[in-house]
Structure formats: C-alpha cells, structure tokens
C-alpha atoms as a PDB file:
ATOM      1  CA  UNK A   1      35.016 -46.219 -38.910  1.00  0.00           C
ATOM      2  CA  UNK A   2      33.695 -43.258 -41.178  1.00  0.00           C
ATOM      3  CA  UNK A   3      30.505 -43.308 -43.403  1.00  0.00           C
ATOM      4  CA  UNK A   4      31.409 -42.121 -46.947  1.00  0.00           C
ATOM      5  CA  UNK A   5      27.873 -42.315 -48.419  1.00  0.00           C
ATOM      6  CA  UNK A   6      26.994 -44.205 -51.451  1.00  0.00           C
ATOM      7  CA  UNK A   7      29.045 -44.609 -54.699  1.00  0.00           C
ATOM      8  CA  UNK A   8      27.792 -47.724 -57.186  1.00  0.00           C
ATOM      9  CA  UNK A   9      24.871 -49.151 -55.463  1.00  0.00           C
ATOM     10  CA  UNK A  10      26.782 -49.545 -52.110  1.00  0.00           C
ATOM     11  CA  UNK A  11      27.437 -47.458 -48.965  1.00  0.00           C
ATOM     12  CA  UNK A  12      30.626 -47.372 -48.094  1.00  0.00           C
ATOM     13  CA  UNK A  13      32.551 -47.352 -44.415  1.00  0.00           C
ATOM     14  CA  UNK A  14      36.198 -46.106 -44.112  1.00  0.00           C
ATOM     15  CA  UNK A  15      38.335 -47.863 -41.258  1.00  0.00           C
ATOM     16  CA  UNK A  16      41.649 -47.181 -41.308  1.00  0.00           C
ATOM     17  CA  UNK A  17      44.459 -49.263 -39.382  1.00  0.00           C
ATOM     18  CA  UNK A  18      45.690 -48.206 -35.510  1.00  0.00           C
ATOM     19  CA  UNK A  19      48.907 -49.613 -36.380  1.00  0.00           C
ATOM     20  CA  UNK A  20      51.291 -48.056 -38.816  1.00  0.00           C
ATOM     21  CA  UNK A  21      52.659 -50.973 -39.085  1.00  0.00           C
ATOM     22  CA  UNK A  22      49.333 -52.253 -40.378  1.00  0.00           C
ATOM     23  CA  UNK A  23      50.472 -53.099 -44.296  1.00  0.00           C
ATOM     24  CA  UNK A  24      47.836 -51.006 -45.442  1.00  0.00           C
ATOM     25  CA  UNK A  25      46.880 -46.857 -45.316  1.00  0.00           C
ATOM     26  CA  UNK A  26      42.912 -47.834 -45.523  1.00  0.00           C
ATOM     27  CA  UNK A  27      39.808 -50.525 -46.057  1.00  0.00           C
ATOM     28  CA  UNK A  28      36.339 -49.553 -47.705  1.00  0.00           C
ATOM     29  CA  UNK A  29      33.762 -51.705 -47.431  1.00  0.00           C
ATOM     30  CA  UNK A  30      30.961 -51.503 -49.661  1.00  0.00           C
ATOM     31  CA  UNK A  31      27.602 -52.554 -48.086  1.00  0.00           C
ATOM     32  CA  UNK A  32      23.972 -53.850 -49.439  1.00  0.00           C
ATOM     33  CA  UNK A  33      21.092 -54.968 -47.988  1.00  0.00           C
ATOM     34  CA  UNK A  34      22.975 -58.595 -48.263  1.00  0.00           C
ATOM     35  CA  UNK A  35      26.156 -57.593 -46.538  1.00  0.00           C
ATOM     36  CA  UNK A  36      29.503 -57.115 -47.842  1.00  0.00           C
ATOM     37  CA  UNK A  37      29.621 -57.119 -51.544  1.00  0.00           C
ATOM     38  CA  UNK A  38      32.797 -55.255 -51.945  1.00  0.00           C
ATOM     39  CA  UNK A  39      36.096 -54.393 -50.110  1.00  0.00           C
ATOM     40  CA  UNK A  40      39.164 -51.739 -51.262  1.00  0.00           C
ATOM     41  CA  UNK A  41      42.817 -51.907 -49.815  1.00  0.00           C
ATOM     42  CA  UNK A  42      45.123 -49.090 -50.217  1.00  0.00           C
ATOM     43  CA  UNK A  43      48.674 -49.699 -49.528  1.00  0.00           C
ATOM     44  CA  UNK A  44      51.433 -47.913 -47.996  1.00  0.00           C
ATOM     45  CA  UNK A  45      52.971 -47.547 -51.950  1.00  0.00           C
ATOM     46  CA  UNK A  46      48.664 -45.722 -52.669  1.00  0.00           C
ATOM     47  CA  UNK A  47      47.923 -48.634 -54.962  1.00  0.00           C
ATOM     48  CA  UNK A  48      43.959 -49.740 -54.402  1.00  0.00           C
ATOM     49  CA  UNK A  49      43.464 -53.542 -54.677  1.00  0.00           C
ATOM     50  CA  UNK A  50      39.679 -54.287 -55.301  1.00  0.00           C
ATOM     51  CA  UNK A  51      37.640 -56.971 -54.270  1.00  0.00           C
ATOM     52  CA  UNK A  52      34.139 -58.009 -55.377  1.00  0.00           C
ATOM     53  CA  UNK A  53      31.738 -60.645 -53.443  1.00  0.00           C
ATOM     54  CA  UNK A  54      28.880 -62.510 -55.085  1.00  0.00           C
ATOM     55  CA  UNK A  55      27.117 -65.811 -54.790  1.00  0.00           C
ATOM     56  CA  UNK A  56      28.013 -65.654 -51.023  1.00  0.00           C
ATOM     57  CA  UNK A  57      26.266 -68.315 -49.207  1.00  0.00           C
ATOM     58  CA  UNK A  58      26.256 -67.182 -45.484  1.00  0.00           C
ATOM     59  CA  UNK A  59      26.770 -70.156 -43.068  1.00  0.00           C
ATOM     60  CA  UNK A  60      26.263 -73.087 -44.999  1.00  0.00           C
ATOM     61  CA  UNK A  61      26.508 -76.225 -43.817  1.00  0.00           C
ATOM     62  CA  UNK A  62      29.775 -78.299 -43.850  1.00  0.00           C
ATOM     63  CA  UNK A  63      30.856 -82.068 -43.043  1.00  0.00           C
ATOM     64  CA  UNK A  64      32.630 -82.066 -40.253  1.00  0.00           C
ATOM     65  CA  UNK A  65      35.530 -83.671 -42.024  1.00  0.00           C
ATOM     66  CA  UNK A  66      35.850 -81.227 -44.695  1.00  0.00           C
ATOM     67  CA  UNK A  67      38.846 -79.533 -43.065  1.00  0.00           C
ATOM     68  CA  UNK A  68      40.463 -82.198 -40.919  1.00  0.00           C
ATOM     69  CA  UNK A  69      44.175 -81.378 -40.523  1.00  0.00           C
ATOM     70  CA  UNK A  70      47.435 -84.204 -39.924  1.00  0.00           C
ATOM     71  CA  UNK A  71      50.369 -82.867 -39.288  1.00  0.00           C
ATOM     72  CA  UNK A  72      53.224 -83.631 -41.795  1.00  0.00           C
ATOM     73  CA  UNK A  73      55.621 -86.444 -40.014  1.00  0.00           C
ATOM     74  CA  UNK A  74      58.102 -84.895 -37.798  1.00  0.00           C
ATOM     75  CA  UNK A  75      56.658 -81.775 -36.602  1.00  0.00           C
ATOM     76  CA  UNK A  76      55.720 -80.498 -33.186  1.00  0.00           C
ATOM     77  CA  UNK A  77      52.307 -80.029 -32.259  1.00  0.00           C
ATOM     78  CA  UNK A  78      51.337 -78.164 -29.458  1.00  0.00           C
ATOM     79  CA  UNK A  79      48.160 -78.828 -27.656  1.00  0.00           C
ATOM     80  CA  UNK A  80      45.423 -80.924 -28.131  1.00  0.00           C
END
C-alpha cells in the first residue's frame, strides 16, 4: 500500500494487485475521518471506474432473517 497524499478532501492509499491475473492494474481508496468515502479501479484496458460512499451506516443492526437462503429444488448442498 502507498500513501499518495490528499486530492479532494481525502487521502488517498494506492494498493495494487499481487496477481496479474488480478482484473485490475490498481485500487485508490480515498479516506476521511469517517472511513472510506471513495474507491478508484483501473483496469488492465487503463479505464478508471469511480466509486463514491455516503450515508454509510457502519454495523447496523439486522433481523436475523433478513438474508435467509433456500436452495432452489434440485440442487446439491454441501454442508450444513
């Protein structure tokens, strides 16, 4: 990871992939006092997909049946 200093409000961190293989040349992240508010891809092709975060609410709480999987009919499950 490499510091790149601060550009819009946000310091930025450089990490780029150990695999080339990885689908991607580099990730920014863009840092605040709140965390993460922003991320940048570059891909293998040097096009920059950019991502913004607000209104992130940091461990809320959730039902516990809120993301309750079944399995379609017919398929193999492995494990409990």
């Amino acid at each position: 990871m490499t510091q790149l200093g601060e550009k819009d409000g946000l310091e930025w961190l450089e990490a780029l992939p150990r695999d080339k293989d990885a689908g991607f040349e580099s990730m920014r992240l863009g840092l605040s006092t709140g965390g993460v508010e922003a991320m940048e891809l570059v891909d293998h092709f040097g096009q920059t997909t950019r991502l913004r975060f607000s209104n992130v609410v940091r461990n809320p709480q959730i039902e516990p049946g809120t993301f309750r999987f079944t399995p379609p009919k017919g398929a193999d499950v492995l494990g409990d």
